[in-house]
Protein backbone atom coordinates (compact mmCIF):
# COMPACT_ATOMS: atom_id res chain seq x y z
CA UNK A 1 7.34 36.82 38.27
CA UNK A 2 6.14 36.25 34.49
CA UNK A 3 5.24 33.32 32.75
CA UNK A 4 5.48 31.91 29.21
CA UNK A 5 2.12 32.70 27.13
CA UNK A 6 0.48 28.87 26.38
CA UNK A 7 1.20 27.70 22.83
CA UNK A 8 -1.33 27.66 20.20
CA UNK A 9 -1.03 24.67 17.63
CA UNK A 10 -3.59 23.53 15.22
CA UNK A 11 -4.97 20.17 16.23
CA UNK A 12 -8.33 17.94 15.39
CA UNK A 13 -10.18 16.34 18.59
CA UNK A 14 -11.73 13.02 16.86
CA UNK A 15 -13.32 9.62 17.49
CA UNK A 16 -12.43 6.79 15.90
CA UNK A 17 -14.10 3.33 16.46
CA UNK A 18 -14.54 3.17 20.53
CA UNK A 19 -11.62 5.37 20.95
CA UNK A 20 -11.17 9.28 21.01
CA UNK A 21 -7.99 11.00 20.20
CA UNK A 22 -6.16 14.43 19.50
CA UNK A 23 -4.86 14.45 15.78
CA UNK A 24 -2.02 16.35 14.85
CA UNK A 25 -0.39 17.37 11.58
CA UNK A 26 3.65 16.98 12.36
CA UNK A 27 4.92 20.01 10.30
CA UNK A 28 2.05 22.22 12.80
CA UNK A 29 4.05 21.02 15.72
CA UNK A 30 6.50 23.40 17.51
CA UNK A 31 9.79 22.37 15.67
CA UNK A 32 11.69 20.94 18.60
CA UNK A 33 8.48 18.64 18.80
CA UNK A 34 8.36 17.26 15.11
CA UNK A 35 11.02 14.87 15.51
CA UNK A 36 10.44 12.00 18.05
CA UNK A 37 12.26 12.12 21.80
CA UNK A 38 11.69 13.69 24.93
CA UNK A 39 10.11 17.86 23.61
CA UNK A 40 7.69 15.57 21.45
CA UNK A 41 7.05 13.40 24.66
CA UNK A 42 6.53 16.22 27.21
CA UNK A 43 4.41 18.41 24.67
CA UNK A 44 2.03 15.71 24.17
CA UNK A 45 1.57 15.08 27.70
CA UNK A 46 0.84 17.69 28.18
CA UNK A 47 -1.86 18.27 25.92
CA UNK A 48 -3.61 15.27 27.49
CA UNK A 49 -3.47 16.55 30.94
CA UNK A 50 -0.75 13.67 32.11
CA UNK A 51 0.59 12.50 34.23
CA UNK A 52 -2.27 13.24 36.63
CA UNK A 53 -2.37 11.48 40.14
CA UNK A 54 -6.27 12.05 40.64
CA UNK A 55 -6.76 10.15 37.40
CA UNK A 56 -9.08 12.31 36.06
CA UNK A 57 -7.20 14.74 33.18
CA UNK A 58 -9.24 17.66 34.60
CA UNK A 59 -6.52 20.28 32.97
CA UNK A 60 -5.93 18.62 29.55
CA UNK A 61 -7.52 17.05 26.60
CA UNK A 62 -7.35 13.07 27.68
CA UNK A 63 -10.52 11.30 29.30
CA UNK A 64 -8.80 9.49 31.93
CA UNK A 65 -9.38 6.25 30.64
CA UNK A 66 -7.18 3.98 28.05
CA UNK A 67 -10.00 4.64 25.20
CA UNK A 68 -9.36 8.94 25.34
CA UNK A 69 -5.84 9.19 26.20
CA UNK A 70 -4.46 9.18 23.25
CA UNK A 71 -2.52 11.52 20.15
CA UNK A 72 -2.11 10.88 16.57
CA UNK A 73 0.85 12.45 14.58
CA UNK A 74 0.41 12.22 10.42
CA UNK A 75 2.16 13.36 7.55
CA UNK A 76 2.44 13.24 4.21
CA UNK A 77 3.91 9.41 3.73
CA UNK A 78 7.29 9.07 2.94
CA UNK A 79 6.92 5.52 1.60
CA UNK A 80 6.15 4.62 -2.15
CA UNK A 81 2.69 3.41 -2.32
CA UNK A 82 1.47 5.12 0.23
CA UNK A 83 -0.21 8.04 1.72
CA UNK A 84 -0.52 8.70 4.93
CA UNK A 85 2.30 7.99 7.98
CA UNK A 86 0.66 7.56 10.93
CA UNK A 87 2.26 7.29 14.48
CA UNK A 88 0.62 6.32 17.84
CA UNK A 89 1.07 7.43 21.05
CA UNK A 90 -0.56 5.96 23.92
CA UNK A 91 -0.67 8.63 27.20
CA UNK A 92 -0.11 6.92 30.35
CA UNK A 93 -2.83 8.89 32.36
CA UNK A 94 -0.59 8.74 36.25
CA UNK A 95 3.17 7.93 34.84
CA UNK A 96 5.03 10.76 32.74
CA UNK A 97 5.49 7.95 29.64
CA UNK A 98 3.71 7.54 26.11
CA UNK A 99 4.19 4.09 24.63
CA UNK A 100 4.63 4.10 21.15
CA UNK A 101 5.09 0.46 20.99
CA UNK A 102 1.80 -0.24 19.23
CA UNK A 103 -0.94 1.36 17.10
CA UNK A 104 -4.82 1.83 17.88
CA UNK A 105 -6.91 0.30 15.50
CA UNK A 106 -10.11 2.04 16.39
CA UNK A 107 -8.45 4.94 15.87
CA UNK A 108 -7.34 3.97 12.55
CA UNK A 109 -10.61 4.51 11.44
CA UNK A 110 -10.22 8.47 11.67
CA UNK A 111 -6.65 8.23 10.24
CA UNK A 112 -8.39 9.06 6.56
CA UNK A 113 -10.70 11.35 7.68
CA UNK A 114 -7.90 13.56 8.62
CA UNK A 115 -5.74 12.87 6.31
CA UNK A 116 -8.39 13.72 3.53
CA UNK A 117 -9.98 16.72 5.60
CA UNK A 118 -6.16 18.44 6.14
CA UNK A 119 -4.37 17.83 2.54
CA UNK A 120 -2.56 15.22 3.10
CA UNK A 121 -3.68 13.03 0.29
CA UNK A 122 -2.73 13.44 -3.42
CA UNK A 123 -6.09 15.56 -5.01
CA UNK A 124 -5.93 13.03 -7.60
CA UNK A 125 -6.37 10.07 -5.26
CA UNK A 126 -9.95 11.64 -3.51
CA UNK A 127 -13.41 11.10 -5.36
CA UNK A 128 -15.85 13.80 -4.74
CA UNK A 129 -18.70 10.94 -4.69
CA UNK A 130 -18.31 7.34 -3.52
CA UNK A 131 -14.98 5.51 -1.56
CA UNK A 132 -11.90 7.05 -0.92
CA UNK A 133 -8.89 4.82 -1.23
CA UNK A 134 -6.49 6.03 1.44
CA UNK A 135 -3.11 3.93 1.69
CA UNK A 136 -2.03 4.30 5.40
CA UNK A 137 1.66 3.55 6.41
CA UNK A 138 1.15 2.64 10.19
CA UNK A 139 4.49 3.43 11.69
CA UNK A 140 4.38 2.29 15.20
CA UNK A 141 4.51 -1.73 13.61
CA UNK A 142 5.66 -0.73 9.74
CA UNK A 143 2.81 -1.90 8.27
CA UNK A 144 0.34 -1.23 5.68
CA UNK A 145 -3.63 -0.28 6.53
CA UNK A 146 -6.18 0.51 4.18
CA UNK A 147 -9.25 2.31 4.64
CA UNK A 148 -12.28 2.96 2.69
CA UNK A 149 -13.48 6.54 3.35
CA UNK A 150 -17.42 7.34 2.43
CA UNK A 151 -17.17 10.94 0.45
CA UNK A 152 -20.41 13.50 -0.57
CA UNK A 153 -19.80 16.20 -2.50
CA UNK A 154 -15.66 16.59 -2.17
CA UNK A 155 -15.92 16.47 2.10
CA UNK A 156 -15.70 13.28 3.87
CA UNK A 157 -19.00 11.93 5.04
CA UNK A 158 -19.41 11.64 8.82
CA UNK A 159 -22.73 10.57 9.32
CA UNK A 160 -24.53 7.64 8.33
CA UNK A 161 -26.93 4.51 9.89
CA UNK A 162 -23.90 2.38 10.51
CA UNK A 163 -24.13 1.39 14.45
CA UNK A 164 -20.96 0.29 16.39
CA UNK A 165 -21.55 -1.12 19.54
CA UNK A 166 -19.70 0.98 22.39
CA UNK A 167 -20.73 3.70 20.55
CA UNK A 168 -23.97 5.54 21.21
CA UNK A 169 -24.91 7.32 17.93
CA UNK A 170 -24.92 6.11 14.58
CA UNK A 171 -22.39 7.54 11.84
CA UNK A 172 -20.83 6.42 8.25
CA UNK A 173 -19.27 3.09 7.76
CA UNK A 174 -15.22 3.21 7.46
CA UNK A 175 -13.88 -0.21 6.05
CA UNK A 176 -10.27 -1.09 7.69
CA UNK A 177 -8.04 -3.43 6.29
CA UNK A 178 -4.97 -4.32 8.28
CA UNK A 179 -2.43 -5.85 5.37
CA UNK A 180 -0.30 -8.48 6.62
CA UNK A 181 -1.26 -7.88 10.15
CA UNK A 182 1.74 -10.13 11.73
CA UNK A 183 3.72 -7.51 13.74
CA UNK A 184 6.77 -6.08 12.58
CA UNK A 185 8.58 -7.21 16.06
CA UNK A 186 8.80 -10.92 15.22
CA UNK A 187 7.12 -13.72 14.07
CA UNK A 188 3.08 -14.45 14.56
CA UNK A 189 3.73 -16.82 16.81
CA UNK A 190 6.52 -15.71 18.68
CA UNK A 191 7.37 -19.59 19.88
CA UNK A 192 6.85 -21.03 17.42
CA UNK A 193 3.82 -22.66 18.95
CA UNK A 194 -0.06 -22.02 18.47
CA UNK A 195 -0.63 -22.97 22.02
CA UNK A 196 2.37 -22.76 25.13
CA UNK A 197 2.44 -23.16 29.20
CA UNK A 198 3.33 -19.86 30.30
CA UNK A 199 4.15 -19.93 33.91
CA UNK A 200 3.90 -17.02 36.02
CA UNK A 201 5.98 -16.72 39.74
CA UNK A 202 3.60 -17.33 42.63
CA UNK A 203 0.20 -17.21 40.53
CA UNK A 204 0.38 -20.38 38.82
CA UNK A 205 0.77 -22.50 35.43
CA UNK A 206 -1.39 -21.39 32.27
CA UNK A 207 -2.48 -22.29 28.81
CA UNK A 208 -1.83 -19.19 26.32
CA UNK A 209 -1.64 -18.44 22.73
CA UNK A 210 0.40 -15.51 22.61
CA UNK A 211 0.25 -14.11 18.96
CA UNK A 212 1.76 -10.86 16.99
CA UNK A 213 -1.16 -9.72 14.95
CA UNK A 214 -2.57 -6.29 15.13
CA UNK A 215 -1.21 -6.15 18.28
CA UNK A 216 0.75 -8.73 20.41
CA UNK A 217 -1.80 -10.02 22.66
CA UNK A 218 -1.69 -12.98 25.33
CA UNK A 219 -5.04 -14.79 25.08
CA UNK A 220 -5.89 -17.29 27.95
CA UNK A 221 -9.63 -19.22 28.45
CA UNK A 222 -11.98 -16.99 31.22
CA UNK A 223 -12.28 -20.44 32.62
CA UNK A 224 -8.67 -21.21 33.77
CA UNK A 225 -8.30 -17.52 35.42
CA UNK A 226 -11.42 -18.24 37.56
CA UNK A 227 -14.16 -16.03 34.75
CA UNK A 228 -17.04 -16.94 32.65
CA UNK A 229 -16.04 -14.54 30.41
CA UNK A 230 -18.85 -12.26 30.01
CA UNK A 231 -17.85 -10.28 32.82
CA UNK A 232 -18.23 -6.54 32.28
CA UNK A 233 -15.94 -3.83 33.95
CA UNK A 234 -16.46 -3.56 37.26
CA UNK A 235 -16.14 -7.24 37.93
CA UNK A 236 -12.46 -6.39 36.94
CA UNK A 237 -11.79 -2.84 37.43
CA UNK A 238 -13.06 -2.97 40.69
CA UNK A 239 -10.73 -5.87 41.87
CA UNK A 240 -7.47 -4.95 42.41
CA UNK A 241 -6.12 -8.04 43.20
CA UNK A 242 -7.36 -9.55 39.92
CA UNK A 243 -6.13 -6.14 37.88
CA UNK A 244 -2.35 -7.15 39.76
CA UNK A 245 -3.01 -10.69 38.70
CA UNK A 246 -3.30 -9.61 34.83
CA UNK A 247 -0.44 -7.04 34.96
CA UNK A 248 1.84 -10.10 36.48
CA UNK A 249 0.82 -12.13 33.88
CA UNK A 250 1.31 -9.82 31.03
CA UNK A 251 4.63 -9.38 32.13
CA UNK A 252 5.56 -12.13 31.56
CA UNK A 253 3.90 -13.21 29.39
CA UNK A 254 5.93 -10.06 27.33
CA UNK A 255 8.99 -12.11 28.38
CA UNK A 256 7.84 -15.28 26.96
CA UNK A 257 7.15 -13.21 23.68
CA UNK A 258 10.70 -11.92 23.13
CA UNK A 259 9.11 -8.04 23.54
CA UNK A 260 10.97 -7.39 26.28
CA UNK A 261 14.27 -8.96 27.92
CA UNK A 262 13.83 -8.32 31.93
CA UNK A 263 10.82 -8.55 33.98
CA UNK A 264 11.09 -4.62 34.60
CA UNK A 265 10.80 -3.17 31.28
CA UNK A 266 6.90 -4.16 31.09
CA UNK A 267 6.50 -1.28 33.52
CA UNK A 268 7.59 1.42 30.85
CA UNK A 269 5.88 -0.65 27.80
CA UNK A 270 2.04 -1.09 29.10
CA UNK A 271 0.58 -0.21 25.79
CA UNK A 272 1.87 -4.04 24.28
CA UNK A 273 1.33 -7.24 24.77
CA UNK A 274 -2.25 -6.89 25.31
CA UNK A 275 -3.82 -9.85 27.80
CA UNK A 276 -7.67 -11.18 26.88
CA UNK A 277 -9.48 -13.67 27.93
CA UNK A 278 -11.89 -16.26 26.29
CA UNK A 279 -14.98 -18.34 26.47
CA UNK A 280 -17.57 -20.03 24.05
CA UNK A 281 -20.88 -18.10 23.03
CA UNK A 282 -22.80 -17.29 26.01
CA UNK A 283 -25.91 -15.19 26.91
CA UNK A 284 -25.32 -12.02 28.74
CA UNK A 285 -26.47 -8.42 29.03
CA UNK A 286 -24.04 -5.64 27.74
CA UNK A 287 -23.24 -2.76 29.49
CA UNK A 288 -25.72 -0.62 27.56
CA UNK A 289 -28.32 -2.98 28.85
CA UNK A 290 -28.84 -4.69 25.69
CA UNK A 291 -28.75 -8.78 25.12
CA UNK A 292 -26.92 -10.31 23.87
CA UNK A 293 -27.75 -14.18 22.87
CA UNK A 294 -25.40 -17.14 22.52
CA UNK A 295 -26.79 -17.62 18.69
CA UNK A 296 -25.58 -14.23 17.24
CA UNK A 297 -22.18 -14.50 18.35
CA UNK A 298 -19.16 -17.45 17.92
CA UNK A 299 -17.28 -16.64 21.48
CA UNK A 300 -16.98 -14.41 23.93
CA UNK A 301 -13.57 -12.04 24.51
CA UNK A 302 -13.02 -9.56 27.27
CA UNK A 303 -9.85 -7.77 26.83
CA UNK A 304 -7.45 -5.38 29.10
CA UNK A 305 -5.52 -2.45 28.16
CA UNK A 306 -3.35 0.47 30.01
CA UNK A 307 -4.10 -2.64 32.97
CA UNK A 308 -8.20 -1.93 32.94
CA UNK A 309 -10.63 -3.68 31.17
CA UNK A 310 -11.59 -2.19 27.70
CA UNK A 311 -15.19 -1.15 27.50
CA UNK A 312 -15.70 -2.65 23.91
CA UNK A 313 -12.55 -3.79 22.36
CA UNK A 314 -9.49 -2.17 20.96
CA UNK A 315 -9.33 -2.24 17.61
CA UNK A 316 -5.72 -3.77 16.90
CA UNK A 317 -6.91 -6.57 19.22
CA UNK A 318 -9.34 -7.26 17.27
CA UNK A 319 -7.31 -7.99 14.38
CA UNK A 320 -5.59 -10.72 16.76
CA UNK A 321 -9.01 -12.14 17.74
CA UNK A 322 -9.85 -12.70 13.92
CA UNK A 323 -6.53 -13.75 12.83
CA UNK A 324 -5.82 -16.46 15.48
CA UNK A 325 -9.65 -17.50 15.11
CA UNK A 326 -8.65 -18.41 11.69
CA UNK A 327 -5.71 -20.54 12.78
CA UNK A 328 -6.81 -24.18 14.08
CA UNK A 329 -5.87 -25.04 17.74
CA UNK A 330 -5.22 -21.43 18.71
CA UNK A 331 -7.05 -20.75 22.14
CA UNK A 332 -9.69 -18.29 19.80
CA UNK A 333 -10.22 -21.03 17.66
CA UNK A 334 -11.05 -23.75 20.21
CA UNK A 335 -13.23 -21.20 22.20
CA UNK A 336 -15.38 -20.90 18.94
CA UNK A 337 -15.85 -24.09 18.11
CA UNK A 338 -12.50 -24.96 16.54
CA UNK A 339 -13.88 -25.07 12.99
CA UNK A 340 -12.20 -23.53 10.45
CA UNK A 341 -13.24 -19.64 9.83
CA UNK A 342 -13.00 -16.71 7.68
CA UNK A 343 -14.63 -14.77 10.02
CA UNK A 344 -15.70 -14.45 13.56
CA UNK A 345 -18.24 -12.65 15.39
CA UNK A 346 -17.40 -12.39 19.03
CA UNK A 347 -18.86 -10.89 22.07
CA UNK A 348 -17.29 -8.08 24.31
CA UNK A 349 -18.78 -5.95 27.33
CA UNK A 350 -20.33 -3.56 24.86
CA UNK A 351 -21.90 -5.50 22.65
CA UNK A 352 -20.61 -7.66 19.18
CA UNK A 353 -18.05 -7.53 16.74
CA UNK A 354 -17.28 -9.48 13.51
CA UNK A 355 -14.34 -9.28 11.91
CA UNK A 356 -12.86 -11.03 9.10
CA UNK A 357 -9.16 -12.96 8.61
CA UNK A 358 -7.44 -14.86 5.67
CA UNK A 359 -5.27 -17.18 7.01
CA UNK A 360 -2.85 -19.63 5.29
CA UNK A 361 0.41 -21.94 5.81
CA UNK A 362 3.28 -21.07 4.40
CA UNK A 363 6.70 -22.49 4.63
CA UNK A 364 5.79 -24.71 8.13
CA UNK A 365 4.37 -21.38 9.62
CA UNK A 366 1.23 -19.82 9.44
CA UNK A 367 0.72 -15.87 7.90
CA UNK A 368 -2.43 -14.03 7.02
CA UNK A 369 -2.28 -11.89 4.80
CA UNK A 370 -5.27 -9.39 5.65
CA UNK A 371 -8.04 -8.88 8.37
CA UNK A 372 -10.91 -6.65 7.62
CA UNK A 373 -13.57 -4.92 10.20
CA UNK A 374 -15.88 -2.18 9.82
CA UNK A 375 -15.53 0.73 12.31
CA UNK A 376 -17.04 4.64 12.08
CA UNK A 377 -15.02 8.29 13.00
CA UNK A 378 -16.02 11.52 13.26
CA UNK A 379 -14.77 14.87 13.83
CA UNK A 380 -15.43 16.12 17.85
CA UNK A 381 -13.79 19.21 17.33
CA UNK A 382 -11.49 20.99 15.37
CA UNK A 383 -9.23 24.27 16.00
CA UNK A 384 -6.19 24.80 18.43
CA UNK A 385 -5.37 23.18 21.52
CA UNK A 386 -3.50 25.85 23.88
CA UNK A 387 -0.60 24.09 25.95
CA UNK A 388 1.26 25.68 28.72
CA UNK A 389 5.18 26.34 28.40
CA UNK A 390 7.79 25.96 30.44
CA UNK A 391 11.39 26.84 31.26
């Protein structure tokens, strides 16, 4: 019997923020792939290694974990203004699925690294020396993200002093801005409501603010769910009763949000809504071993994604941690003091994060119109990745 030689396609291994990734070009894709549906789908799975039932991705590129099990399409944009597209996928790691309902804002950050490194920015538009400018047309949500790209000598610069916590070496700042960071699925607050009861079948009554920024994401206080909220991830990961718990309430908590319409469609959309969970400033020690004290930080956030907790924090969520800090009476808000803010710096298993919201009313309803974080990418490797066929 013969089999099919393994593909060869061009493709860029790369971290971004606390996430790692395989990048691809879309016109370097096998042409049944380019265009989205169910060759694109089963190609990229492949790549990753998924679906694998000993959780490990042992025969493909993904690291078994929500962070590394991830791909990254671009392209030339085809929007005025712009120019980058970029399109998530997020790799189940045991299920056969990608959910391309959301975008990864960590990594964002290594969206214009790529872009710059591979052509697919306007000559005219990169500096040899100082910032690049690159306009990035996120197409998972349809929105616009900026970032500012260090450059030395016509290459992008990599390395730098900037430290990211959940990140173990230093490299070169990347400045993000997420433009209008309301998702593109409905309003910011999806009821209407800064605050609601969401009440979950046979677990109980609780107080959420469920927002569409960055990322849909269901916050509720550590407190009412039985945490202090500096819990790292064991505490969670290692309790499957409390990891059901979360996934029950996210489902529904999707319901409540309009992002699905039966209880059974959250099974084949676990990228979005995100669930975290909040407290005020508290001392702890991160998972690195380092401390962390009560006066550097304005609250404490632990967040779950792909149904684990995240080992830092995802970058799109985030954006919703800054944005509803901004907006009084919001769970975020409260949990930091429930002052008005700008900006917040908030704790997470890793370590601490600021990031930075404008906020405003408009028309009875609250928008803001950018948040801004610093994050870091590199380049891991770069070359082809060699995928199997089949019939």
């Amino acid at each position: 019997m013969t089999f099919k030689p393994q593909l060869k396609i061009p493709a860029t291994y790369m971290r971004g923020g606390t996430s790692k990734g395989v990048f691809f070009n879309v016109s370097d894709l096998p042409l049944a792939a380019q265009p989205p549906g169910p060759a694109r789908d089963k190609l990229l799975l492949r790549v990753i290694g998924s679906p694998d039932p000993y959780g490990k991705h042992t025969d493909g590129m993904g690291g078994a974990t929500s962070s590394t099990s991830k791909t990254v399409l671009l392209s030339k944009s085809s929007q005025a203004d712009h120019d980058v597209d970029y399109l998530f996928g997020q790799v189940a790691i045991d299920k056969p699925f990608i959910d391309w309902s959301g975008n990864c804002g960590n990594l964002t950050a290594a969206v214009g690294s790529f872009a710059i490194s591979n052509g697919l920015i306007d000559p005219s538009r990169v500096v040899a020396n100082g910032i690049t400018v690159v306009r990035i047309w996120q197409a998972n949500i349809k929105k616009t993200i900026i970032a500012h790209v260090p450059m030395t000598d016509g290459e992008v610069q990599e390395t730098g002093d900037f430290e990211l916590d959940g990140v173990t070496f230093p490299a070169a700042e990347v400045q993000v801005e997420f433009i209008d960071p309301a998702d593109a699925e409905g309003a910011m607050f999806p009821t209407g409501n800064v605050v609601d009861e969401l009440d979950v079948p046979n677990i109980g009554k609780f107080t959420v603010t469920m927002i569409n920024a960055g990322i849909p994401t269901i916050f509720l206080n550590a407190a009412d769910i039985g945490y202090s909220g500096i819990e790292l991830q064991d505490v969670i990961n290692n309790d499957d009763l409390a990891l059901n718990r979360f996934e029950t309430i996210r489902a529904y908590g999707a319901l409540k949000m309009g992002l699905i319409t039966d209880i059974d469609e959250a099974k084949v959309r676990q990228h979005t809504p995100k669930v975290a969970f909040v407290a005020p400033a508290a001392d702890y020690v991160s998972s690195s071993g380092k401390m962390i004290s009560a006066a550097e930080i304005d609250l404490s956030v632990r967040a779950l994604s792909m149904g684990k907790l995240h080992h830092a924090m995802m970058g799109t969520a985030a954006v919703a941690i800054g944005t509803a800090a901004a907006i009084p009476g919001t769970l975020v808000n409260l949990a930091a003091g429930g002052v008005e803010r700008h900006s917040v710096v908030f704790g997470h298993p890793s370590g601490t994060l600021r990031v930075g919201a404008e906020a405003k009313m408009l028309k009875g309803s609250w928008q803001v119109t950018k948040a801004i974080m610093s994050r870091s990418a590199r380049v891991l490797m770069e070359g082809h990745v060699r995928v199997p066929q089949s019939d």
